[in-house]
Protein backbone atom coordinates (compact mmCIF):
# COMPACT_ATOMS: atom_id res chain seq x y z
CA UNK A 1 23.84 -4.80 -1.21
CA UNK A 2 20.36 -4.16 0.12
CA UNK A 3 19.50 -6.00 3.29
CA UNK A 4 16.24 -5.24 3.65
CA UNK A 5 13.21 -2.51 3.20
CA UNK A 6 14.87 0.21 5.53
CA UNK A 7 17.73 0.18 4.53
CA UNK A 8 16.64 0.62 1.06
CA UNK A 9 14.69 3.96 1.79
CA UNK A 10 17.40 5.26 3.71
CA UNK A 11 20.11 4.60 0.90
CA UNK A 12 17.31 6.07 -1.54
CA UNK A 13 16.85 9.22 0.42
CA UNK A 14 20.43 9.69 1.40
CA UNK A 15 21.07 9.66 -2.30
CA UNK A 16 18.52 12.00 -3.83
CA UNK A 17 19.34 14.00 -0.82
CA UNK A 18 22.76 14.37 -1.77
CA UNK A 19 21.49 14.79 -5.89
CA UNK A 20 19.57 18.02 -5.19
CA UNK A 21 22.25 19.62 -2.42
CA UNK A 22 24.68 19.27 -5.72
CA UNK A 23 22.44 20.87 -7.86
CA UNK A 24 21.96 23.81 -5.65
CA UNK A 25 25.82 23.98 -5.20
CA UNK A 26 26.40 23.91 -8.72
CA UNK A 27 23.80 26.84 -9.75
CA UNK A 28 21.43 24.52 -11.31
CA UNK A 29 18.37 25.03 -9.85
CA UNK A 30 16.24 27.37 -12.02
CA UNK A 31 17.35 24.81 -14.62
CA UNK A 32 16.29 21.97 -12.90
CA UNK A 33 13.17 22.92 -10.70
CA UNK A 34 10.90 20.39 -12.60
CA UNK A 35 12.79 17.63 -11.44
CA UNK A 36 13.90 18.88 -7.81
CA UNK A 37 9.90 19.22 -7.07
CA UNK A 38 9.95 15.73 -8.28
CA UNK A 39 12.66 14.82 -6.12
CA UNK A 40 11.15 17.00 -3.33
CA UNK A 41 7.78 14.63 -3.41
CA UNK A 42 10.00 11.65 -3.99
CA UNK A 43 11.90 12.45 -0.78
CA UNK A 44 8.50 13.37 1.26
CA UNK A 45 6.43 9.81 0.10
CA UNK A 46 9.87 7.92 1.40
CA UNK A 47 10.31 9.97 4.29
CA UNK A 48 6.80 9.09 5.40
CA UNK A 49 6.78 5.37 4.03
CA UNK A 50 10.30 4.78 6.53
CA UNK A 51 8.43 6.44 9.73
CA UNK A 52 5.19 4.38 8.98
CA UNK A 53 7.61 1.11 8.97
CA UNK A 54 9.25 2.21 12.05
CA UNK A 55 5.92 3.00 13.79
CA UNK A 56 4.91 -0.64 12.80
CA UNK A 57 7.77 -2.55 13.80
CA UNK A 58 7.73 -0.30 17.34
CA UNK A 59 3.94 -1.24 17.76
């Protein structure tokens, strides 16, 4: 269950983290570089959305 915002993000990143290290392991990348860049900017826009919240809850 989500508790809040954070925890969210990290759950989101953790898992499309874990989505493109199994389709490098499994060989699929040439077949699936449209959607790792996807998942690449996906990752990047959270990354920087979770460090934003963290600078505004530290400020």
């Amino acid at each position: 269950m989500v508790i809040n915002v954070e925890q969210a993000l990290d759950e989101a990143l953790l898992a499309m983290r874990m989505l493109r290290k199994s389709i490098v392991d499994h060989g699929h990348l040439e077949a699936m570089a449209d959607l790792d860049a996807v998942m690449a900017n996906a990752i990047a826009a959270a990354e920087q959305k979770r460090t934003e919240i963290d600078r505004e809850k530290s400020a």
